[in-house]
PDB file of N, CA and C in Angstrom:
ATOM      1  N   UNK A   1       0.847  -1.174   0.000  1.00  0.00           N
ATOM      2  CA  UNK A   1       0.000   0.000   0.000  1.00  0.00           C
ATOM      3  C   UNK A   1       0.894   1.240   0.000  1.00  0.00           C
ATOM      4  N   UNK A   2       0.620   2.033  -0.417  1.00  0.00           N
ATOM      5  CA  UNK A   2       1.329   3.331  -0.888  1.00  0.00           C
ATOM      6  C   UNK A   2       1.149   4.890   0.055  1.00  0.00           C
ATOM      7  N   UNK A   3       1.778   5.153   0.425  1.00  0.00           N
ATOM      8  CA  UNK A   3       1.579   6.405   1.003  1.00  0.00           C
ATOM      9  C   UNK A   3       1.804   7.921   0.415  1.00  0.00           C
ATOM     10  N   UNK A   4       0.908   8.398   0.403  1.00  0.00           N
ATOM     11  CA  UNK A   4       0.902   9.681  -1.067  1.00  0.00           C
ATOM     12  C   UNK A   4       1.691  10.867  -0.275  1.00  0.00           C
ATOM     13  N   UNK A   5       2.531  11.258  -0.995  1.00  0.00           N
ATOM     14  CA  UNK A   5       2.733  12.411  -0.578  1.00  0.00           C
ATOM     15  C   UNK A   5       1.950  13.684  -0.537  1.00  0.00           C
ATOM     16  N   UNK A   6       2.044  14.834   0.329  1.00  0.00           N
ATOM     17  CA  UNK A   6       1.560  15.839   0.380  1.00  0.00           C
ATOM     18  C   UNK A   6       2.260  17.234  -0.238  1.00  0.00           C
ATOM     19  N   UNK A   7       2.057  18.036  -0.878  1.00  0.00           N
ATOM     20  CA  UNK A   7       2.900  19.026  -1.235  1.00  0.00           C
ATOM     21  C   UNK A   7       2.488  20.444  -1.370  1.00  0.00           C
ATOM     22  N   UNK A   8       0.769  20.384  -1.858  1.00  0.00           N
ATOM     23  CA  UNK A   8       0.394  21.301  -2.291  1.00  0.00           C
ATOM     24  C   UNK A   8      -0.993  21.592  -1.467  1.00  0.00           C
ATOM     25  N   UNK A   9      -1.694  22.506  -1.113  1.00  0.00           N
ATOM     26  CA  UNK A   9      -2.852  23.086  -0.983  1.00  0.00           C
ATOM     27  C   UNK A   9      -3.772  21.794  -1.322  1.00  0.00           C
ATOM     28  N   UNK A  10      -3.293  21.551  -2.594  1.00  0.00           N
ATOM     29  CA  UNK A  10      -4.715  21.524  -3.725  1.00  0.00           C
ATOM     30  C   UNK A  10      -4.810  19.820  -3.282  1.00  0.00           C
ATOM     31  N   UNK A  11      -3.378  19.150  -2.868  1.00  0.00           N
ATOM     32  CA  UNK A  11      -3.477  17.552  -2.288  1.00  0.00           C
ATOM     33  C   UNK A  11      -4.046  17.376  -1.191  1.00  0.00           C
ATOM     34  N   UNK A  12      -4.039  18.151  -0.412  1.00  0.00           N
ATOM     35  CA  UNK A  12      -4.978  18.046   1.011  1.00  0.00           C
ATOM     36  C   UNK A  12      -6.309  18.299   0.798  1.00  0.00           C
ATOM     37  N   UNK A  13      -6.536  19.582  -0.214  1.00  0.00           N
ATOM     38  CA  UNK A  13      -8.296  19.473  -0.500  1.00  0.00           C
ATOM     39  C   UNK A  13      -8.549  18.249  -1.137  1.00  0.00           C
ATOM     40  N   UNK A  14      -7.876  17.575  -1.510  1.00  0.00           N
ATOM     41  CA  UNK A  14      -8.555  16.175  -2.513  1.00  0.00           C
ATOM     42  C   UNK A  14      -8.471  15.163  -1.469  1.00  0.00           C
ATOM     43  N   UNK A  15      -7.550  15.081  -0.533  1.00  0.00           N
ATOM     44  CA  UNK A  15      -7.758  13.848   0.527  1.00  0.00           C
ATOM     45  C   UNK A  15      -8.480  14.521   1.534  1.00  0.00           C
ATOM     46  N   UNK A  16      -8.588  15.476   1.864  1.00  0.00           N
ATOM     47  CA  UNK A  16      -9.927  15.673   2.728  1.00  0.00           C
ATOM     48  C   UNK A  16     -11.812  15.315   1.886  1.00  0.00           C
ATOM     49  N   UNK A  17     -11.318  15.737   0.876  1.00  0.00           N
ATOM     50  CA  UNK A  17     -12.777  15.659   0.189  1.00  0.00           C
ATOM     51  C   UNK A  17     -12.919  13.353   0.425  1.00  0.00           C
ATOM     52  N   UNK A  18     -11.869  12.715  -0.069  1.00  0.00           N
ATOM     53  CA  UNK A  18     -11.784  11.555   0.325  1.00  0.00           C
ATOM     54  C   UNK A  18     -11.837  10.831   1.736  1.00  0.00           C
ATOM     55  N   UNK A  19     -12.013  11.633   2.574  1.00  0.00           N
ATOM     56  CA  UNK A  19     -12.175  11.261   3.926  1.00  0.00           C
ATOM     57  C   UNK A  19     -13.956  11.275   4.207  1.00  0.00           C
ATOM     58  N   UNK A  20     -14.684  11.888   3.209  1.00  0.00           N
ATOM     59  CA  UNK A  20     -16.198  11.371   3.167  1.00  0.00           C
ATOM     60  C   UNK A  20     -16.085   9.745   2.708  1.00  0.00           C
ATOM     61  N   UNK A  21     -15.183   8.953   1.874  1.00  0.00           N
ATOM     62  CA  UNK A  21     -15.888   7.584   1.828  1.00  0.00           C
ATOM     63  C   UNK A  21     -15.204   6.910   2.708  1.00  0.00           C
ATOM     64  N   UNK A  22     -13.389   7.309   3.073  1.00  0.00           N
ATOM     65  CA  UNK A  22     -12.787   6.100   4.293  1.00  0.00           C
ATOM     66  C   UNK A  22     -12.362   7.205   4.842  1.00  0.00           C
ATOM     67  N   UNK A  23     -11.636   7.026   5.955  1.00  0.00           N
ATOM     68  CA  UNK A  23     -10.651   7.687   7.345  1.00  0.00           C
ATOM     69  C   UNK A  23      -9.444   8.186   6.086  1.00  0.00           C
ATOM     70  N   UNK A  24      -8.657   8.886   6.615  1.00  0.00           N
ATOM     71  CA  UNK A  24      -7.852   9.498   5.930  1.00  0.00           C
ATOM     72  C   UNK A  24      -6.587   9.769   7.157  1.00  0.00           C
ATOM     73  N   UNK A  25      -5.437   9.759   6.967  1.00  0.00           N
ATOM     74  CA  UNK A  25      -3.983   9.830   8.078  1.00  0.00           C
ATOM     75  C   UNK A  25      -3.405  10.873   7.307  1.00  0.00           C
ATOM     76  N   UNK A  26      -3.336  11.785   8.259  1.00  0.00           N
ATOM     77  CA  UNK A  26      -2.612  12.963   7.764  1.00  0.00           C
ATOM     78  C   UNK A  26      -0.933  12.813   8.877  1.00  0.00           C
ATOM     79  N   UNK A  27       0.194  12.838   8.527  1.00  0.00           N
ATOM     80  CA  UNK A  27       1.491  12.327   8.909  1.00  0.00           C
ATOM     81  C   UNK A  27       2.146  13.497   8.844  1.00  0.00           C
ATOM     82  N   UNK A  28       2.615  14.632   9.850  1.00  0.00           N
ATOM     83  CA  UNK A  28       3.949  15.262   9.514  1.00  0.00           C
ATOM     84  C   UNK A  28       4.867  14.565  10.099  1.00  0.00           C
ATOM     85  N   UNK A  29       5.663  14.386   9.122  1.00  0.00           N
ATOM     86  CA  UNK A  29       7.026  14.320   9.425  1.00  0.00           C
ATOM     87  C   UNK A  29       8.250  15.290   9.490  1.00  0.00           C
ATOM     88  N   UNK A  30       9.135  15.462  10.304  1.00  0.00           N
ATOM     89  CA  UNK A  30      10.334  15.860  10.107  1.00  0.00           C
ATOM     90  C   UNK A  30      11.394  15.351   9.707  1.00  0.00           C
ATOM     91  N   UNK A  31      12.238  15.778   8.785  1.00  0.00           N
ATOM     92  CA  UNK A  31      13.354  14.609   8.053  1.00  0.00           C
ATOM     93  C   UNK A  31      14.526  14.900   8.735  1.00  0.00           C
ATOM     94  N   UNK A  32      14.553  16.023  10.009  1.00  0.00           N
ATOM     95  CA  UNK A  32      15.384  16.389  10.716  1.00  0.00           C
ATOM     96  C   UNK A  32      15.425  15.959  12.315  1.00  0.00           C
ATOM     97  N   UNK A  33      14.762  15.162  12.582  1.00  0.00           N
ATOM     98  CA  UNK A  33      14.339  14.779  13.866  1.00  0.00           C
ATOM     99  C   UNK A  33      14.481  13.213  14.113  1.00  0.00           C
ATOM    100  N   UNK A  34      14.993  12.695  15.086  1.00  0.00           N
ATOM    101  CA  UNK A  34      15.279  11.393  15.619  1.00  0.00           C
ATOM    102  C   UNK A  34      14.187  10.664  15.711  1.00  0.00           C
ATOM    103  N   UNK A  35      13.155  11.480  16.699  1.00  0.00           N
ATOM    104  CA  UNK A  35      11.981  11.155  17.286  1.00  0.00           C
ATOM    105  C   UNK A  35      11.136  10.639  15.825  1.00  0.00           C
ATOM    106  N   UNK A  36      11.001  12.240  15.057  1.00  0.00           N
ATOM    107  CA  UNK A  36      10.110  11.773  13.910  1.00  0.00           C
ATOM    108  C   UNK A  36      10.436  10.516  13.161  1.00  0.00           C
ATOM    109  N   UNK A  37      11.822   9.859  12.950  1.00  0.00           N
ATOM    110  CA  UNK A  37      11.776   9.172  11.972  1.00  0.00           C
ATOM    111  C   UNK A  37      11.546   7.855  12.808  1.00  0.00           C
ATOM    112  N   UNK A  38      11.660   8.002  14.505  1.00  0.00           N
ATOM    113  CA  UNK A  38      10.929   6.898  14.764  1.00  0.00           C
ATOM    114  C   UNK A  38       9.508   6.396  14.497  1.00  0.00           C
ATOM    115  N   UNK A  39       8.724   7.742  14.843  1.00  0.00           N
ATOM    116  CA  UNK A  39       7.446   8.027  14.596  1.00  0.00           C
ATOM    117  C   UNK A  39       7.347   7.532  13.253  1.00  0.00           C
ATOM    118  N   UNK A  40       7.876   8.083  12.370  1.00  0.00           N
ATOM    119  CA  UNK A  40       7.679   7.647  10.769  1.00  0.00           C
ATOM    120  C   UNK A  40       7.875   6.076  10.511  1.00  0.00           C
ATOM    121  N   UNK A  41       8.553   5.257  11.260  1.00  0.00           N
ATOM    122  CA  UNK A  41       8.619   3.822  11.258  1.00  0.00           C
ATOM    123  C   UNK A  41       7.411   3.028  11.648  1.00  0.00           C
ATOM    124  N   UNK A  42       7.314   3.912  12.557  1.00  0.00           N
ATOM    125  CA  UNK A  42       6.192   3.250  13.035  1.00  0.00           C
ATOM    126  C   UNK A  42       4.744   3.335  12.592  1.00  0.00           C
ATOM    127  N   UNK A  43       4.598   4.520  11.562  1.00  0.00           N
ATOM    128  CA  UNK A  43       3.753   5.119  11.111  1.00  0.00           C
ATOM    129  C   UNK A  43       3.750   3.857   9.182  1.00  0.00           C
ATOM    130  N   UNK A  44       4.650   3.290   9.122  1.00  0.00           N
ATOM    131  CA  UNK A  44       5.310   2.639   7.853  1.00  0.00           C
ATOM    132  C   UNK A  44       4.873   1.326   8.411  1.00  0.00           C
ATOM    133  N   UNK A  45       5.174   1.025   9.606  1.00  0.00           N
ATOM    134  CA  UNK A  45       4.710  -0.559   9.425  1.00  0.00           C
ATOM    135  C   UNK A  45       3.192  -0.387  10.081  1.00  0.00           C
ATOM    136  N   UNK A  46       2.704   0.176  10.396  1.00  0.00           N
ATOM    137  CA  UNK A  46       1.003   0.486  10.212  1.00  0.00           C
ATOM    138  C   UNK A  46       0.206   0.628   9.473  1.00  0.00           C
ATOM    139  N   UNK A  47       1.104   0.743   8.185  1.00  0.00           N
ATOM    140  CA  UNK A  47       0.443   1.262   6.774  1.00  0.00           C
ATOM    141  C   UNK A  47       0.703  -0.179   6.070  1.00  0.00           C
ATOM    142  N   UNK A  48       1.595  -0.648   6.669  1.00  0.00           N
ATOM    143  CA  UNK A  48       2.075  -2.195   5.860  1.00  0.00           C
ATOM    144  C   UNK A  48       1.293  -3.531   6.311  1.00  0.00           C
ATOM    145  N   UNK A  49       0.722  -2.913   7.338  1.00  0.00           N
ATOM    146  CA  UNK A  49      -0.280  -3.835   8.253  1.00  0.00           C
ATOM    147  C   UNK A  49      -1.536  -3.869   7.573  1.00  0.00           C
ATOM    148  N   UNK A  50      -2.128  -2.549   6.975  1.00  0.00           N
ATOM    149  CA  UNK A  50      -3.897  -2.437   7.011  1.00  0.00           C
ATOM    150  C   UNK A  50      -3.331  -3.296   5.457  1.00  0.00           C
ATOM    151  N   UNK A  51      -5.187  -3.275   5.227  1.00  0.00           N
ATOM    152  CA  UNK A  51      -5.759  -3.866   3.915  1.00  0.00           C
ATOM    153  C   UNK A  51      -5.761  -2.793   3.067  1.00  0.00           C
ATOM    154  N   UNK A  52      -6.091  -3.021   1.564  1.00  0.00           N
ATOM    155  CA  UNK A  52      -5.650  -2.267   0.194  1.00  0.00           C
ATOM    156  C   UNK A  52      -7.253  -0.827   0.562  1.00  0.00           C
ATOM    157  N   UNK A  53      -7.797  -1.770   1.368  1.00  0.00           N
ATOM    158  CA  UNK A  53      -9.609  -1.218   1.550  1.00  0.00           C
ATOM    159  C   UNK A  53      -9.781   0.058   2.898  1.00  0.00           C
ATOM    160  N   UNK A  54      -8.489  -0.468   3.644  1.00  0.00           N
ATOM    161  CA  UNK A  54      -8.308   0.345   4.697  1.00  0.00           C
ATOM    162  C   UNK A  54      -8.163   2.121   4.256  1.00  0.00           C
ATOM    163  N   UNK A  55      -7.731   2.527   6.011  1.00  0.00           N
ATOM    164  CA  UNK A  55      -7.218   4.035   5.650  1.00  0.00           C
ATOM    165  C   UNK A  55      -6.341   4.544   3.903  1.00  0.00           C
ATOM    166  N   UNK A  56      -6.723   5.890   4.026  1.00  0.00           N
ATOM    167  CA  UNK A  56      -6.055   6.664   3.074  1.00  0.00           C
ATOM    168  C   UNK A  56      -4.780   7.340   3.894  1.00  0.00           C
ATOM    169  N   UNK A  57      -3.553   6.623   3.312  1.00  0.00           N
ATOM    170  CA  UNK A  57      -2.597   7.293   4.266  1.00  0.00           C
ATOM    171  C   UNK A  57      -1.821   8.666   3.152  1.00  0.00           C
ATOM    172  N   UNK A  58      -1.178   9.517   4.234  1.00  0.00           N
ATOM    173  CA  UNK A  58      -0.832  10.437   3.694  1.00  0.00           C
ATOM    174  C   UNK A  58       0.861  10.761   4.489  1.00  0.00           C
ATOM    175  N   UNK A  59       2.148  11.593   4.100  1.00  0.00           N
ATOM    176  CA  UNK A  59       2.653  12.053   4.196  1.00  0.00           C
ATOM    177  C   UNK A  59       2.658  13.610   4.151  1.00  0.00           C
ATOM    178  N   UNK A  60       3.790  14.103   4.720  1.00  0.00           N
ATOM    179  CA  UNK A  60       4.004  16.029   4.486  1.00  0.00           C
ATOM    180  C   UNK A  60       4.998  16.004   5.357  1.00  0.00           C
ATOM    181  N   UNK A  61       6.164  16.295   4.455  1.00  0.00           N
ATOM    182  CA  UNK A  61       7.603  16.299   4.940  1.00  0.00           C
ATOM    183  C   UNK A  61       7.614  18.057   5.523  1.00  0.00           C
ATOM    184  N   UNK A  62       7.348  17.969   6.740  1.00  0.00           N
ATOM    185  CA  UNK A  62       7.800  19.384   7.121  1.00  0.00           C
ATOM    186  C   UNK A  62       8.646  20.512   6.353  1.00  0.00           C
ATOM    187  N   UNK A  63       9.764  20.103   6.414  1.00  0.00           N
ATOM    188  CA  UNK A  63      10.547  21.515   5.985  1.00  0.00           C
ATOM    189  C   UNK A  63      10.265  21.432   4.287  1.00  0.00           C
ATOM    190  N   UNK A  64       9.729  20.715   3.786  1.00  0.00           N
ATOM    191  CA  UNK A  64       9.492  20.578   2.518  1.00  0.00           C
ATOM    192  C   UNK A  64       8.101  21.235   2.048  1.00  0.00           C
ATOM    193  N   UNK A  65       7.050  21.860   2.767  1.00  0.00           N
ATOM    194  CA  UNK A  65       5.882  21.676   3.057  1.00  0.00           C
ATOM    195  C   UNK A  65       5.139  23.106   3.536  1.00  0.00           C
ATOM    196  N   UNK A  66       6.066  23.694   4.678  1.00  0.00           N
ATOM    197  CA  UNK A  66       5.952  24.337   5.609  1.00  0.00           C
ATOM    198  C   UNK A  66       4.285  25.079   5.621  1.00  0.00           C
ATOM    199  N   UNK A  67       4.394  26.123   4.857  1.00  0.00           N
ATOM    200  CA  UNK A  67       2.889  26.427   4.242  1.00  0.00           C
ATOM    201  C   UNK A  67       1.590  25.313   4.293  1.00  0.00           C
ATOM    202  N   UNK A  68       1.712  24.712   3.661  1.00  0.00           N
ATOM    203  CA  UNK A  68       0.976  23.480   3.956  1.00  0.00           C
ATOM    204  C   UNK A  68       0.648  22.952   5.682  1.00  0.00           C
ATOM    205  N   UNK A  69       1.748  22.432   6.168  1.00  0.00           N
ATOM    206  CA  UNK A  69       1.630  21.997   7.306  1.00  0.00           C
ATOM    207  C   UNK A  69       0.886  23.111   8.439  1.00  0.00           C
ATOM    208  N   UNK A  70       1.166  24.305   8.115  1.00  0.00           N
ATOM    209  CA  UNK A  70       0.733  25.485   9.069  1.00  0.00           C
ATOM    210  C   UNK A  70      -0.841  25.615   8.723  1.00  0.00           C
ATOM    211  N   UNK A  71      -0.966  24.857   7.270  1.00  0.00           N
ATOM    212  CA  UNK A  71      -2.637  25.467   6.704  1.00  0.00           C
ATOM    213  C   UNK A  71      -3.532  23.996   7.577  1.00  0.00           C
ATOM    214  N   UNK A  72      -3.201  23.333   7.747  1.00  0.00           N
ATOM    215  CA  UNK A  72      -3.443  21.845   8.220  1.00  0.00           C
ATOM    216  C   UNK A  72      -3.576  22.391  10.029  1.00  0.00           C
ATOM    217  N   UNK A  73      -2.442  22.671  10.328  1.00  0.00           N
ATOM    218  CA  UNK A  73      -2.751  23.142  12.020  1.00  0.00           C
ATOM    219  C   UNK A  73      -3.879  24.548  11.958  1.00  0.00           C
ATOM    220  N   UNK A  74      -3.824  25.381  11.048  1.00  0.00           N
ATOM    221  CA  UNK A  74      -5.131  26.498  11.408  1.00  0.00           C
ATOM    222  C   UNK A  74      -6.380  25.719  10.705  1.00  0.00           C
ATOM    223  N   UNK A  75      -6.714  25.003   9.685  1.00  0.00           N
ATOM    224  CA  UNK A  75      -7.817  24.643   9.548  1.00  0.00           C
ATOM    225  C   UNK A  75      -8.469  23.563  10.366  1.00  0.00           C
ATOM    226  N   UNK A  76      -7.510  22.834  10.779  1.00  0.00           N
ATOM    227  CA  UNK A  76      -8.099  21.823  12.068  1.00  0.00           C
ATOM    228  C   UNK A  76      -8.408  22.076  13.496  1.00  0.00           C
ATOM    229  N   UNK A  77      -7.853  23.629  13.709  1.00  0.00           N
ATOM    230  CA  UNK A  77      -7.566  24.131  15.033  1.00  0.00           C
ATOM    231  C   UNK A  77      -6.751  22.841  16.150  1.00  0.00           C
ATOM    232  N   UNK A  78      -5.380  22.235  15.823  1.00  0.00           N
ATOM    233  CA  UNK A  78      -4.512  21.587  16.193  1.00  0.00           C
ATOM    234  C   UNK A  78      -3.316  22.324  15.929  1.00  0.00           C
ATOM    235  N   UNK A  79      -2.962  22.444  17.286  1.00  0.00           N
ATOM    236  CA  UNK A  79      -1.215  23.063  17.504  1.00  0.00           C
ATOM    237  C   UNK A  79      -0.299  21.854  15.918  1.00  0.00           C
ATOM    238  N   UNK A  80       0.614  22.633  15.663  1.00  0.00           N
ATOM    239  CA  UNK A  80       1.516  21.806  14.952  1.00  0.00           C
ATOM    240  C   UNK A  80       2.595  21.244  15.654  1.00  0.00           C
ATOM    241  N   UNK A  81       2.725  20.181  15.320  1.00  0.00           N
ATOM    242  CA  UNK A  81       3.711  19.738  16.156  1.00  0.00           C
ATOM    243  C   UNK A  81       4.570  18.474  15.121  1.00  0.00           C
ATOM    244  N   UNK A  82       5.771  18.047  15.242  1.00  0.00           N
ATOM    245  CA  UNK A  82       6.483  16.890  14.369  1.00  0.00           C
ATOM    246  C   UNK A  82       7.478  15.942  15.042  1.00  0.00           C
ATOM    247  N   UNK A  83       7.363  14.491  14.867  1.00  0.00           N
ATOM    248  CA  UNK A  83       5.854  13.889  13.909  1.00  0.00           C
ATOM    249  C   UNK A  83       4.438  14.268  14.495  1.00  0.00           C
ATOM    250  N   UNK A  84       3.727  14.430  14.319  1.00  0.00           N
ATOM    251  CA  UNK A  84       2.272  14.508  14.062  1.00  0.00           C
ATOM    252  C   UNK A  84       1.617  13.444  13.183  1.00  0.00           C
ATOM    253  N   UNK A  85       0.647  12.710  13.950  1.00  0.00           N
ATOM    254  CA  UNK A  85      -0.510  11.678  13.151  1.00  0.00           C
ATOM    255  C   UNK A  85      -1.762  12.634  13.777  1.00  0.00           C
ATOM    256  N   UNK A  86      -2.440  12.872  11.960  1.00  0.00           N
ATOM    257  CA  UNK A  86      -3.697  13.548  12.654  1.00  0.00           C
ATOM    258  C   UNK A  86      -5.292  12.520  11.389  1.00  0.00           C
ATOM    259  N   UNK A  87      -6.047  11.657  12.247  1.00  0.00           N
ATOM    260  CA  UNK A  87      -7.108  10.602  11.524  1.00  0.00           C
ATOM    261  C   UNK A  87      -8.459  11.642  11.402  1.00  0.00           C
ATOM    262  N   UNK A  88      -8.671  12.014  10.017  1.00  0.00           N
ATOM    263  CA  UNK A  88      -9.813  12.827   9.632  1.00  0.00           C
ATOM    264  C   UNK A  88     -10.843  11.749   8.676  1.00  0.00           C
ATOM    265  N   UNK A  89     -11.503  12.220   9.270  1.00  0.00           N
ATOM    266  CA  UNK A  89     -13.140  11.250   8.623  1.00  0.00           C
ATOM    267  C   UNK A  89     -14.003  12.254   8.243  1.00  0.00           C
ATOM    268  N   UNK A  90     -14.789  12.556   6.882  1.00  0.00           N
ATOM    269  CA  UNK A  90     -15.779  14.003   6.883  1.00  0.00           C
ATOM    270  C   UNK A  90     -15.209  15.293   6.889  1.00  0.00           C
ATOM    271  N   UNK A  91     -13.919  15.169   6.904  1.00  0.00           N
ATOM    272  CA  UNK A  91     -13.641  16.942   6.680  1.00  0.00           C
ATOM    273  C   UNK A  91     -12.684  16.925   7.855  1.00  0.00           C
ATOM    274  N   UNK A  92     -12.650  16.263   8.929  1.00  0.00           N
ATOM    275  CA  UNK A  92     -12.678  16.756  10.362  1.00  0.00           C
ATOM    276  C   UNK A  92     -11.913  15.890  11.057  1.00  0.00           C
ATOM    277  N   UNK A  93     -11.220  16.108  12.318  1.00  0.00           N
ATOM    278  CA  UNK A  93      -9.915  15.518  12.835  1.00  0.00           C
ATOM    279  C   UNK A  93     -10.428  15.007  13.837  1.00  0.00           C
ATOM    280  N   UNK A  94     -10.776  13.904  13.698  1.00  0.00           N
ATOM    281  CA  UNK A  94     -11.079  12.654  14.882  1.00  0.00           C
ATOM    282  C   UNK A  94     -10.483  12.307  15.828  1.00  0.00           C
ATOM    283  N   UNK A  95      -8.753  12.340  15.860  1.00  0.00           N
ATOM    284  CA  UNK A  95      -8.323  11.783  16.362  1.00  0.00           C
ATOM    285  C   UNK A  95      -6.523  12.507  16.064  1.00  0.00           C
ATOM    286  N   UNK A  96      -5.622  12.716  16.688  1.00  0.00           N
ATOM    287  CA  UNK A  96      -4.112  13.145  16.720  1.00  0.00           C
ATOM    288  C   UNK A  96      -3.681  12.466  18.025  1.00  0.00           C
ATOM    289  N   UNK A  97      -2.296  12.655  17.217  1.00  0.00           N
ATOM    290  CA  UNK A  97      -1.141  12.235  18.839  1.00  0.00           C
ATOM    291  C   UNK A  97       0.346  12.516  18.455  1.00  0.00           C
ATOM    292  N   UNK A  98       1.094  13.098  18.760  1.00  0.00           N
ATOM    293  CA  UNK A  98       2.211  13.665  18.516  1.00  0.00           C
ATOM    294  C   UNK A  98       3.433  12.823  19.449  1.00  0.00           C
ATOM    295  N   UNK A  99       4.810  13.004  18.694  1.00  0.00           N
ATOM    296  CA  UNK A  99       6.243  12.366  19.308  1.00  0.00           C
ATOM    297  C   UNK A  99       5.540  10.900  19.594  1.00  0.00           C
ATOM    298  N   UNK A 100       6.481  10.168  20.993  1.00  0.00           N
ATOM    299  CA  UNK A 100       6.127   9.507  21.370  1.00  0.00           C
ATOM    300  C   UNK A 100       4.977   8.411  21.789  1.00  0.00           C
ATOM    301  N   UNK A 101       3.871   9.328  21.254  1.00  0.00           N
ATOM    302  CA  UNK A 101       2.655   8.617  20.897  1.00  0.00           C
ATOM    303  C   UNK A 101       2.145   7.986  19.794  1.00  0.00           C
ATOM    304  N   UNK A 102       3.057   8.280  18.821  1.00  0.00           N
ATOM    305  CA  UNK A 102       2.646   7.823  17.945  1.00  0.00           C
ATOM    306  C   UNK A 102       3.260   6.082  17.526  1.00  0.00           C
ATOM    307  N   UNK A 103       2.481   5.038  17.637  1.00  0.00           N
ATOM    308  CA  UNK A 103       3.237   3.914  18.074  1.00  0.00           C
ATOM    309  C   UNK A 103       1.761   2.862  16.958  1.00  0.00           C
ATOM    310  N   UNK A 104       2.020   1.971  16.509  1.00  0.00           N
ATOM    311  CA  UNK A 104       1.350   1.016  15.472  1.00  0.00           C
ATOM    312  C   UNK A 104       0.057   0.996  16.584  1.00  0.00           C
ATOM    313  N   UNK A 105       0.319   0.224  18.000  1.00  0.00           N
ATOM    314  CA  UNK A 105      -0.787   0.201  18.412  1.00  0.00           C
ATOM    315  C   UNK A 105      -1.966   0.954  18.453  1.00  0.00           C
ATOM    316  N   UNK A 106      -1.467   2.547  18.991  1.00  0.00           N
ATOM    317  CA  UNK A 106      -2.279   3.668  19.002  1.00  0.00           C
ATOM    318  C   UNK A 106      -2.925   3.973  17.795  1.00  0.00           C
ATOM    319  N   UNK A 107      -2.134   3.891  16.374  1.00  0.00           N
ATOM    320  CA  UNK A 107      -2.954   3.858  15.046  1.00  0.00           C
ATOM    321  C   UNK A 107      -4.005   3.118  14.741  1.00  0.00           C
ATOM    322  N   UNK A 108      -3.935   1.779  15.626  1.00  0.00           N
ATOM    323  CA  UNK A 108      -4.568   0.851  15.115  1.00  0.00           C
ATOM    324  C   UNK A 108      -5.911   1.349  16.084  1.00  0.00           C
ATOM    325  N   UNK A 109      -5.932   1.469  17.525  1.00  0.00           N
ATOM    326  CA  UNK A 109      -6.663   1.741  18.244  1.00  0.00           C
ATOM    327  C   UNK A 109      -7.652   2.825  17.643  1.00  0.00           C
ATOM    328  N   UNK A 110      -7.095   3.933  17.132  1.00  0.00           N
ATOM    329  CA  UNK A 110      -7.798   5.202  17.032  1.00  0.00           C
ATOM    330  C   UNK A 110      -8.819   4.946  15.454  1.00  0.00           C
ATOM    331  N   UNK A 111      -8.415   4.116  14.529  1.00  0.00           N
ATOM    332  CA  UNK A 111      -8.881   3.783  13.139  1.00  0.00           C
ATOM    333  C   UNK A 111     -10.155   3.030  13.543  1.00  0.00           C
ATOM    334  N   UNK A 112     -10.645   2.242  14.386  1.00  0.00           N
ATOM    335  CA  UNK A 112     -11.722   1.664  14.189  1.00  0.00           C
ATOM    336  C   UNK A 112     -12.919   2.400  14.676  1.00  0.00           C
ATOM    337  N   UNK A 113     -12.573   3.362  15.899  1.00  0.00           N
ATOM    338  CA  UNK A 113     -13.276   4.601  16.476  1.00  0.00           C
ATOM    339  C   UNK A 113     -14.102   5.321  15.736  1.00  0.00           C
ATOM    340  N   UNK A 114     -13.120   5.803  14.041  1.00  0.00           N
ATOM    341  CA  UNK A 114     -13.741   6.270  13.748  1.00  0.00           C
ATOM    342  C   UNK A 114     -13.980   5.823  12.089  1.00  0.00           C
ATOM    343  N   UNK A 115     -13.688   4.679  12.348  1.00  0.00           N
ATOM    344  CA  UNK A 115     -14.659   3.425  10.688  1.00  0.00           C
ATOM    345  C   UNK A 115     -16.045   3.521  10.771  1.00  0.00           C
ATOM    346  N   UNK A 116     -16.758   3.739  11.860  1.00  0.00           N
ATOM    347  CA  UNK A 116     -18.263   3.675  12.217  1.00  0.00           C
ATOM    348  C   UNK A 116     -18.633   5.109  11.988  1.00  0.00           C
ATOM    349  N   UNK A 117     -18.054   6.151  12.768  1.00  0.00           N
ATOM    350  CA  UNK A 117     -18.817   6.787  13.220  1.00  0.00           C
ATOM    351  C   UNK A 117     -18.963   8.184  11.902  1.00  0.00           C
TER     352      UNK A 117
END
């Protein structure tokens, strides 16, 4: 399963508009950070885990991004922070957890929460 990158404005309006039929994972990463690229491992074998049917996963390399990532923390009203996992369903942010929280289990936990609702 593939994880799309993020780059532009116009890629986040199209995976938000896609978070009306499945959950959608919005991922900052930092390519400068220890923590993040743990986070990002762990964020990689979570994505290697689900089914082809599962979440829409996403990337957004921070310093690559910046604009972007800042439009993502004011339209969600969520501090920015990196790594950052933020699970949007409908437009809207169900679910985040930043650094150290971000761990396969907790992904897995927070995705079925909001498969239903």
């Amino acid at each position: 399963m593939a994880i799309r990158k993020l780059t532009r404005l116009e890629d986040l309006d199209d995976v938000l508009a896609l978070s009306a039929e499945r959950p959608v994972w919005l991922f900052k990463h930092s390519v400068t950070c220890g923590i993040s690229a743990r986070a990002h491992g762990e964020y990689q074998r979570y994505v290697e885990e689900r089914g082809e049917d599962a979440e829409l996963f996403t990337l957004l390399e921070v310093q690559n991004a910046r604009p972007l990532s800042n439009e993502i923390a004011a339209r969600f009203g969520i501090q920015h922070e990196s790594p950052q996992a933020i699970l949007v369903k409908d437009g809207q942010p169900v679910w985040n957890a930043s650094h150290n929280k971000i761990v396969v289990a907790s992904l897995a936990a927070a995705a079925p929460a909001s498969a239903g609702s």
